[in-house]
Protein backbone atom coordinates (compact mmCIF):
# COMPACT_ATOMS: atom_id res chain seq x y z
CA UNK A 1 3.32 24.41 11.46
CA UNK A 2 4.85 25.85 8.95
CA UNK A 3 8.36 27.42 10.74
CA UNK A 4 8.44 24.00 12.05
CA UNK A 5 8.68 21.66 9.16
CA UNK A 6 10.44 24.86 7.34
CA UNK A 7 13.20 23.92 10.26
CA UNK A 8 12.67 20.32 9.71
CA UNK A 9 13.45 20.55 5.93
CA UNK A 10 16.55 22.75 6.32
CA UNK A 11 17.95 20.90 9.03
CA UNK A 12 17.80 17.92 6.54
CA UNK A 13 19.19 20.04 3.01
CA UNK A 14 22.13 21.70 5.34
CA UNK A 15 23.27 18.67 7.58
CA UNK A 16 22.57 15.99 4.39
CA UNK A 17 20.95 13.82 7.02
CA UNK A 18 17.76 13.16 8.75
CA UNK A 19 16.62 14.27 11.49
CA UNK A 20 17.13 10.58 13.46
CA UNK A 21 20.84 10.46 12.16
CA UNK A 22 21.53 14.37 13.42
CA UNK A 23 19.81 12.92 17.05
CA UNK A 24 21.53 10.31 16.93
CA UNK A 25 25.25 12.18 16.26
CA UNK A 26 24.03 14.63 19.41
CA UNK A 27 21.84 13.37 21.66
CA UNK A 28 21.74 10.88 24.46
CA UNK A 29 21.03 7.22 22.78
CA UNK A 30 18.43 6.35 25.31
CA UNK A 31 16.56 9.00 24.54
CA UNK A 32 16.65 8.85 20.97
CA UNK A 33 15.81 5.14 20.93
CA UNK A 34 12.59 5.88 23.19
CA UNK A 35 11.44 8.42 21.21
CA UNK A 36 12.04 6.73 17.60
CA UNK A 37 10.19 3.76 19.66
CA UNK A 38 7.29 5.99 20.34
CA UNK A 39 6.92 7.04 16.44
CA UNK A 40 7.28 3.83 14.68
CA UNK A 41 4.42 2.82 17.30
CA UNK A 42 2.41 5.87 16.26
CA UNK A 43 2.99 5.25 12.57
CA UNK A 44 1.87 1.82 12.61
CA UNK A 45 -1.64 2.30 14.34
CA UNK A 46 -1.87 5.08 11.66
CA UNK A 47 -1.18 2.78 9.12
CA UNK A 48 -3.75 0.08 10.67
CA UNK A 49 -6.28 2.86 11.00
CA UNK A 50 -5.49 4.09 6.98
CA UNK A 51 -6.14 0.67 5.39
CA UNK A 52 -8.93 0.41 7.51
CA UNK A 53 -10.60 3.06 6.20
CA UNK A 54 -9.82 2.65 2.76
CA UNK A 55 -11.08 -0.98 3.20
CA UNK A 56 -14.43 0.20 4.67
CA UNK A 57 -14.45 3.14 1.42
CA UNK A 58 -13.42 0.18 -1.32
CA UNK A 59 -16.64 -1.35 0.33
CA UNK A 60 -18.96 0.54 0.41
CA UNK A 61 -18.79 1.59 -3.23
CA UNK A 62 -18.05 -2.28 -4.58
CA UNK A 63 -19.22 -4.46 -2.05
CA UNK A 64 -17.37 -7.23 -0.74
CA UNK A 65 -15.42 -7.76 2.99
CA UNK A 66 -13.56 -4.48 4.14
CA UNK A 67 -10.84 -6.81 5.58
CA UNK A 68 -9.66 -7.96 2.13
CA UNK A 69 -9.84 -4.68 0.79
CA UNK A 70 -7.67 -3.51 3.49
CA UNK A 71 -5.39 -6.64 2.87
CA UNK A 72 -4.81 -5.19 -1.05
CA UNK A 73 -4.43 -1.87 -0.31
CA UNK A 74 -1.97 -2.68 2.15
CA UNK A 75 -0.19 -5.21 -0.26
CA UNK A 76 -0.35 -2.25 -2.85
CA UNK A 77 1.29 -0.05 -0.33
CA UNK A 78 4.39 -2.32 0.01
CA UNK A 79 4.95 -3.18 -3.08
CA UNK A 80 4.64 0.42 -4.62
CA UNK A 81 7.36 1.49 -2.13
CA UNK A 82 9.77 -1.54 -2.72
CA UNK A 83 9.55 -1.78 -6.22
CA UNK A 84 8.27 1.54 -7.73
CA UNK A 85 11.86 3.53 -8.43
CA UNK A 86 11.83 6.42 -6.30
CA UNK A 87 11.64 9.37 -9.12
CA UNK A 88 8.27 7.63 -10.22
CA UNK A 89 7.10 7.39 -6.55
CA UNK A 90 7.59 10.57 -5.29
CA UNK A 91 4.97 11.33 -8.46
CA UNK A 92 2.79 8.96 -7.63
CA UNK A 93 2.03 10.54 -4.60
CA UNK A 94 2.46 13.99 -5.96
CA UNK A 95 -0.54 13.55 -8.07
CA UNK A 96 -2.30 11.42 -4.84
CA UNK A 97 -3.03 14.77 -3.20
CA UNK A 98 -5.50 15.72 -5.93
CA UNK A 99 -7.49 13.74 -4.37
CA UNK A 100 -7.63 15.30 -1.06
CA UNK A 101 -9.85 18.18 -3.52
CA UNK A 102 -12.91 15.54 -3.20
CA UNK A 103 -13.56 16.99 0.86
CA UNK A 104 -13.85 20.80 -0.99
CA UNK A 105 -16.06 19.04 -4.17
CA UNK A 106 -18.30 17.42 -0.99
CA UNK A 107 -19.53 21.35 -0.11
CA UNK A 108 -20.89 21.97 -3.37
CA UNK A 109 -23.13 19.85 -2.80
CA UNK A 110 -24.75 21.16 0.64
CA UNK A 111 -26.09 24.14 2.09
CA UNK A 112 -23.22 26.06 3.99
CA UNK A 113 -24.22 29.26 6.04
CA UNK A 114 -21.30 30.93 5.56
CA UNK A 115 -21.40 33.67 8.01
CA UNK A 116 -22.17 31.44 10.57
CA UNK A 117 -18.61 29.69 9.56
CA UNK A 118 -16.51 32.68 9.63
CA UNK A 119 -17.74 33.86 12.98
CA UNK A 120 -17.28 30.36 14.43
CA UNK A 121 -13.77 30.23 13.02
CA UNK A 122 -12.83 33.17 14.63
CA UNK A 123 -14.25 32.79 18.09
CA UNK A 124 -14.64 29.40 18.03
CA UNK A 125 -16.35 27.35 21.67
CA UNK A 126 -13.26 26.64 23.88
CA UNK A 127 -13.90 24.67 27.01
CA UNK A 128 -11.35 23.64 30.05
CA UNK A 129 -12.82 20.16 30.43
CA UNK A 130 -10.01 17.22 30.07
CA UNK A 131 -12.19 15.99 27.14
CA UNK A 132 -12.28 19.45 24.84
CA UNK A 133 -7.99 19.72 25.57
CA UNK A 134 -7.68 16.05 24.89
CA UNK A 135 -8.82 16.49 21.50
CA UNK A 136 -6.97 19.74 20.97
CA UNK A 137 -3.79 17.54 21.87
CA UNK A 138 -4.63 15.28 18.53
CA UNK A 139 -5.67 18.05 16.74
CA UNK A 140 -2.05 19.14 17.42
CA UNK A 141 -0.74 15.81 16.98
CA UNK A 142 -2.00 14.55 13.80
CA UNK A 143 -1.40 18.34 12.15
CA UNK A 144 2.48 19.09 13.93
CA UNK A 145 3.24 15.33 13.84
CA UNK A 146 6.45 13.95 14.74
CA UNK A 147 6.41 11.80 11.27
CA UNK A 148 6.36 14.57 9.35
CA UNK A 149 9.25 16.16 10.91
CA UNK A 150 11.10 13.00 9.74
CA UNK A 151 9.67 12.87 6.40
CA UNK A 152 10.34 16.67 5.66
CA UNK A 153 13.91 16.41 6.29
CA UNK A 154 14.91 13.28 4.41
CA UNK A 155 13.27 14.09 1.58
CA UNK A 156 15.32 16.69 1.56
CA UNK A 157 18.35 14.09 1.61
CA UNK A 158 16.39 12.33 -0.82
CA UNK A 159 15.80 14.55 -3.33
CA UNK A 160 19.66 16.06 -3.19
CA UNK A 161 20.87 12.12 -3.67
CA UNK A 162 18.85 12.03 -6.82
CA UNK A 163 19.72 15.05 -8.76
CA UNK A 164 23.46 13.61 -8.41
CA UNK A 165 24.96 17.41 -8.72
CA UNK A 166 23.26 18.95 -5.47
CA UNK A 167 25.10 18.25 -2.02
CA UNK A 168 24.32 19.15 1.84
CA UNK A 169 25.16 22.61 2.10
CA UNK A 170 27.35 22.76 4.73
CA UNK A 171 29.91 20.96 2.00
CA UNK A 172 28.38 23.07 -0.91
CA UNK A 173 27.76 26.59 0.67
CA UNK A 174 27.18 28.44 -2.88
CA UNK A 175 23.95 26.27 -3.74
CA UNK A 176 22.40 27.81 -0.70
CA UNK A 177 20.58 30.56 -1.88
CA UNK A 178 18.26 28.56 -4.08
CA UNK A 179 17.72 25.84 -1.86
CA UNK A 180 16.73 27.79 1.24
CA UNK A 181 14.63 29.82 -1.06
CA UNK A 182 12.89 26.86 -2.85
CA UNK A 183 12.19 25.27 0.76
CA UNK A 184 10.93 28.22 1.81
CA UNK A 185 8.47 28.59 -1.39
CA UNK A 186 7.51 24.82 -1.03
CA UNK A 187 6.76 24.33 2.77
CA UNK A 188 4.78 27.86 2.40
CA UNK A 189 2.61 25.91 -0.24
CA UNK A 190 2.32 22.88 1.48
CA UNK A 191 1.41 24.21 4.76
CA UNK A 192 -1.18 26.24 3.49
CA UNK A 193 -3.21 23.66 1.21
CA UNK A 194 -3.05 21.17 3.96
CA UNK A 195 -4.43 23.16 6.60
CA UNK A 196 -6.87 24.47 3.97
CA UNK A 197 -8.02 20.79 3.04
CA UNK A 198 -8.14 20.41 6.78
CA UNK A 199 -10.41 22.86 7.41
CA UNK A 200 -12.71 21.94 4.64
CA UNK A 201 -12.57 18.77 6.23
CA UNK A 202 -14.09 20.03 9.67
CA UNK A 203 -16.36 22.10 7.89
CA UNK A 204 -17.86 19.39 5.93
CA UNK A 205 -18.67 17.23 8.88
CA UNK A 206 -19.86 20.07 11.37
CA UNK A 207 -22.75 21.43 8.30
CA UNK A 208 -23.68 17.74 7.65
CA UNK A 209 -23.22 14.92 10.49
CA UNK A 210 -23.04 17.26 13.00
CA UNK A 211 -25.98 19.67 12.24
CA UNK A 212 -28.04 16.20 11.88
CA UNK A 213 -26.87 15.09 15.53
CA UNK A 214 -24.72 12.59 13.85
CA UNK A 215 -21.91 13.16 16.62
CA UNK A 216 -20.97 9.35 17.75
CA UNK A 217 -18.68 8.09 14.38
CA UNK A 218 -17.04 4.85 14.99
CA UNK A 219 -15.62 3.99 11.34
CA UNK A 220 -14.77 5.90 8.24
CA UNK A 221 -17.34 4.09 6.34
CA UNK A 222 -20.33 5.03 9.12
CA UNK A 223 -19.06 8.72 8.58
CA UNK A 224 -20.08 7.96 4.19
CA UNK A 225 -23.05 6.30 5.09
CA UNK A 226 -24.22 8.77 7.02
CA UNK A 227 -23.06 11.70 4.65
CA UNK A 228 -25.22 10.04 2.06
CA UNK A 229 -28.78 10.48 3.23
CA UNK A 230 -27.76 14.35 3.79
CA UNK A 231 -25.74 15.48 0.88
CA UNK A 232 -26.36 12.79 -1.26
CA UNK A 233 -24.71 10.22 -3.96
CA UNK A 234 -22.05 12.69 -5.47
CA UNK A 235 -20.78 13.71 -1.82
CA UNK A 236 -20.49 10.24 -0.67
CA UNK A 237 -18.98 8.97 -3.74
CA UNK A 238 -16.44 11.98 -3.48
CA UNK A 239 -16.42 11.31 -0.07
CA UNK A 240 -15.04 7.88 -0.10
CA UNK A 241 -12.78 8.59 -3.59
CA UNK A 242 -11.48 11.22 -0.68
CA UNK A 243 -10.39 8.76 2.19
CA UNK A 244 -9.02 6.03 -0.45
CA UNK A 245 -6.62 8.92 -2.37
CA UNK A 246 -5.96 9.91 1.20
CA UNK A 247 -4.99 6.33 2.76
CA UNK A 248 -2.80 5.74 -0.27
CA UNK A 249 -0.82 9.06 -0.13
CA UNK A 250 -0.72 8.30 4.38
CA UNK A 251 0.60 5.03 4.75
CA UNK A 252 3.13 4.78 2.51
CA UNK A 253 4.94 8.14 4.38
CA UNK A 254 4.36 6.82 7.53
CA UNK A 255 6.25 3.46 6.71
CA UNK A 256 9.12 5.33 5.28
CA UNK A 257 9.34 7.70 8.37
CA UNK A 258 9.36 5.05 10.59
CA UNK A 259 12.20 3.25 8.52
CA UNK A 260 14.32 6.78 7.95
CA UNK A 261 13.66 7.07 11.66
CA UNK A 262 15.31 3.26 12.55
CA UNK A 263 17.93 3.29 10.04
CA UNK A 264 19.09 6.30 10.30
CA UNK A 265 19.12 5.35 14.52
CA UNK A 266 21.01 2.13 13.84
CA UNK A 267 23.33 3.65 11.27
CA UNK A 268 21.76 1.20 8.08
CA UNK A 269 21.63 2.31 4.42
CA UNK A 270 18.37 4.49 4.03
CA UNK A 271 16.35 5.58 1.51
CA UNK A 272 13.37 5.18 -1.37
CA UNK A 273 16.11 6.02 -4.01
CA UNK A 274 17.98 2.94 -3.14
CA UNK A 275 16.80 -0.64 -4.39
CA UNK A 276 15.61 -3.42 -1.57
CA UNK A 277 18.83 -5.35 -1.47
CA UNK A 278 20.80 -2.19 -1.25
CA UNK A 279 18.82 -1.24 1.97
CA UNK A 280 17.68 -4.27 3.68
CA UNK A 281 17.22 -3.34 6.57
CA UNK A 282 15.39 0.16 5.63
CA UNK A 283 12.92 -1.82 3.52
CA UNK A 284 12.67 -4.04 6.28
CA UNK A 285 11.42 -1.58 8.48
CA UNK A 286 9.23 -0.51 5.87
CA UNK A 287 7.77 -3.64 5.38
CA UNK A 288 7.55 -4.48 8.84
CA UNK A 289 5.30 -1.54 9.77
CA UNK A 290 2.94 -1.85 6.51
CA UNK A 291 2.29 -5.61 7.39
CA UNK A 292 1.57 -5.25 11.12
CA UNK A 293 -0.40 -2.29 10.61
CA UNK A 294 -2.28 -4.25 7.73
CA UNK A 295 -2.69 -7.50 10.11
CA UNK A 296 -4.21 -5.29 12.96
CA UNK A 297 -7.01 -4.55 10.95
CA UNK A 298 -8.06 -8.27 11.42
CA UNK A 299 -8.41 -7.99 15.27
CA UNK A 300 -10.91 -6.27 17.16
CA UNK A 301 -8.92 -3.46 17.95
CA UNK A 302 -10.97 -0.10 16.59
CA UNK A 303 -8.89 1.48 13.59
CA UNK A 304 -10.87 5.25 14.71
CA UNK A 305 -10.05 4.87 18.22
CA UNK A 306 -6.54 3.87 17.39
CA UNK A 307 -6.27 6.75 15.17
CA UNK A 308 -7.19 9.05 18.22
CA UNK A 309 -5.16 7.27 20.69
CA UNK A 310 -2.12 7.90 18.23
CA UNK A 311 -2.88 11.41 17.54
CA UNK A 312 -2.23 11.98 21.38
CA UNK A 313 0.52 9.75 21.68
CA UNK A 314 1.71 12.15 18.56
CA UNK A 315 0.73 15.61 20.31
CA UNK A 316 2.71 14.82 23.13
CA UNK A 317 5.89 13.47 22.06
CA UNK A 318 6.14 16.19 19.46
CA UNK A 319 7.06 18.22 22.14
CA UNK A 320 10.57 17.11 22.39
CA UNK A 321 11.17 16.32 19.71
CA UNK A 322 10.74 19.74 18.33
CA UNK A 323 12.72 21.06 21.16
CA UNK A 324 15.51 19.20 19.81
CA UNK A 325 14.85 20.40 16.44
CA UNK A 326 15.04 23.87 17.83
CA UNK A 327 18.32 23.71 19.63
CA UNK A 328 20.10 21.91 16.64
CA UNK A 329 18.83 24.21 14.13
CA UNK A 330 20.10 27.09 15.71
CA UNK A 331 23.58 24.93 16.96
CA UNK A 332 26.24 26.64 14.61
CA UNK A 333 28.38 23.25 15.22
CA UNK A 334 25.30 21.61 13.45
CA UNK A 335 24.28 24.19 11.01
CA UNK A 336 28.06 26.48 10.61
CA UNK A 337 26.44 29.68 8.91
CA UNK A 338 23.30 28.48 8.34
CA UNK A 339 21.64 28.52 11.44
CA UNK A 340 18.03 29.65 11.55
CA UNK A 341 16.98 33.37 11.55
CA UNK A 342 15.51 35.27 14.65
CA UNK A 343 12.26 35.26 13.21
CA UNK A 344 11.88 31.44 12.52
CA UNK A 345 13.41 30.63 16.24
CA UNK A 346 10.48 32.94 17.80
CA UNK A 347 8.21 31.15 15.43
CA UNK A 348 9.36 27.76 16.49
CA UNK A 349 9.94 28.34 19.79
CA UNK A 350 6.20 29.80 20.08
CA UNK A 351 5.33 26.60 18.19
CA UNK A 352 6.67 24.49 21.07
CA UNK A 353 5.90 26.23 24.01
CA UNK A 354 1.89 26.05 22.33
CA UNK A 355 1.98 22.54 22.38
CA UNK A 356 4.13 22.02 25.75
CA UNK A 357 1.46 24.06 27.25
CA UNK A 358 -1.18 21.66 25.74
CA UNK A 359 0.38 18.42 26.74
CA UNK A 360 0.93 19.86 29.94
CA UNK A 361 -3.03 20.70 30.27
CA UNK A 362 -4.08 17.43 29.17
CA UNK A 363 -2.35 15.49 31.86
CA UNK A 364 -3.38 17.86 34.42
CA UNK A 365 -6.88 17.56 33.77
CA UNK A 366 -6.52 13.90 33.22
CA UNK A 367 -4.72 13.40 36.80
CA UNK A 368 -7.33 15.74 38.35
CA UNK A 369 -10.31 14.15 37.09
């Protein structure tokens, strides 16, 4: 995960464009339009599935209907990205991810048998049924996500636009050495407290619900509910503070990589650092996504189920996409000197074939069953 949005992010700080606009300069159209087609899909059930959950938190703690919850939240979404200037955004959702610390402040307030955990995390149960590999494919997709990928790099363009001195290296070759070494310190960071949140995550359902038999969750607010009983008021309060910080950081970073993703496609104006007018049809997209995914959450479509169904849709296309990452990363005609090092080519390469493999399983098993 991490050599791969490292490769993400550098393609974006070398190139000073995203990773849709370098696809779109190199890559057959047809099959850069299907695949940006299969990632604003993706990003919208996510959405749907966030403010669905942050609905179903808002209610449980205050009362009221989840559905016009959801419909705030997901007005507060949009109008945070379209109207909050982008310095001020970027730390608003900054300081969001201190709220991802309420899933570790949930396991101080059960009974965790430690050894048991390491020794599980080590040799964990692996089985070869389609059902076990299906769910290591959304594992893998909702962890090595295709919208991240997006995200990572045009930041990166992002963040060089706004300083208003820094430029893509490939026109500004001396600035490399700090760059490349602040990406390097910053994706190392990220990488790690996200898969350590994740983990806590996993760990705080398996020595609660799942030790109680509580295996069958159908919505985010069942999974409180049923947290409460076993670890009581402070974990399910934390608990739900957890998946509303959480929704608010998610769905406004899956809108925005869906619109880098278009616009960059299309060749439109992109970016948060530009005002609505001055990127129509970015904030369009933007828009577009946030409302639909907002609106699903009135029909009967299940928000956890579509979060699943994404999270494979995500593991699999993933695959090529990173495969194109990998060749233009290490495409001197793309990158001049700053193609990617041995070590982060193995790494990403490794990365790929992993998840290839994976895919590959999963559709076996699924045709064979």
């Amino acid at each position: 995960m991490m050599a791969i949005q490292l490769i993400s992010a550098r393609i974006g700080r070398v190139t000073g464009r995203g990773i849709a606009g370098n696809m779109r300069h190199h890559y057959p159209a047809k099959v850069v339009y299907f695949l940006v087609a299969l990632l604003v899909f993706a990003n919208t059930v996510n959405i749907a599935a966030d403010i669905a959950a942050m609905g179903d938190a808002l209610q449980l703690v205050v009362g009221g209907g989840q559905h016009w919850h959801a419909l705030v939240f997901g007005l507060l979404c949009l109008v945070l990205q379209i109207y909050v200037p982008y310095h001020r955004f970027a730390s608003i959702l900054k300081w969001l991810t201190l709220a991802l610390f309420a899933y570790v402040g949930v396991l101080f307030a059960v009974q965790i048998p430690w050894g048991e955990v390491v020794y599980r995390t080590v040799f964990p149960s692996v089985s070869l049924s389609r059902d076990f590999i299906m769910n290591v494919v959304a594992v893998f997709g909702t962890t090595i996500s295709p919208y991240l990928f997006f995200w990572q790099a045009s930041q990166e363009v992002e963040e060089q636009r706004a300083s208003g001195k820094d430029q893509a290296l490939i026109k500004a070759p001396e600035q490399a050495r700090e760059h490349l070494q602040r990406l390097k310190i910053d994706t190392a960071i990220g990488m790690l407290f996200s898969n350590a949140i994740a983990f806590f995550i996993i760990l705080t359902a398996a020595v609660t619900l799942h030790r109680q038999g509580i295996t069958d969750i159908q919505t985010s607010a069942q999974a409180a509910q049923a947290l409460r009983p076993i670890a009581g008021d402070f974990a399910f309060h934390l608990f739900a503070a957890g998946i509303i910080g959480t929704g608010l950081l998610a769905v406004p970073i899956l809108a925005s990589s869906a619109a880098y993703a278009v616009s960059e496609v299309l060749g439109w104006r992109n970016g948060l650092s530009l005002k609505s007018m001055e990127a129509k049809g970015f904030y369009g997209i933007v828009a577009a996504a946030t409302i639909i995914g907002t609106l699903l959450d009135f029909t009967p479509i299940d928000p956890i189920k579509a979060l699943y169904w994404s999270a494979v849709i995500n593991g699999v296309i993933a695959v090529p996409i990173m495969a194109m990452l990998m060749v233009m990363a290490a495409n001197q005609r793309i990158m001049q000197q700053f193609v990617i090092s041995l070590r982060l080519k193995a790494l990403g390469w490794l990365a790929t074939l992993v998840m290839g493999l994976v895919a590959m399983a999963m559709l076996f098993t699924t045709v064979m069953a």
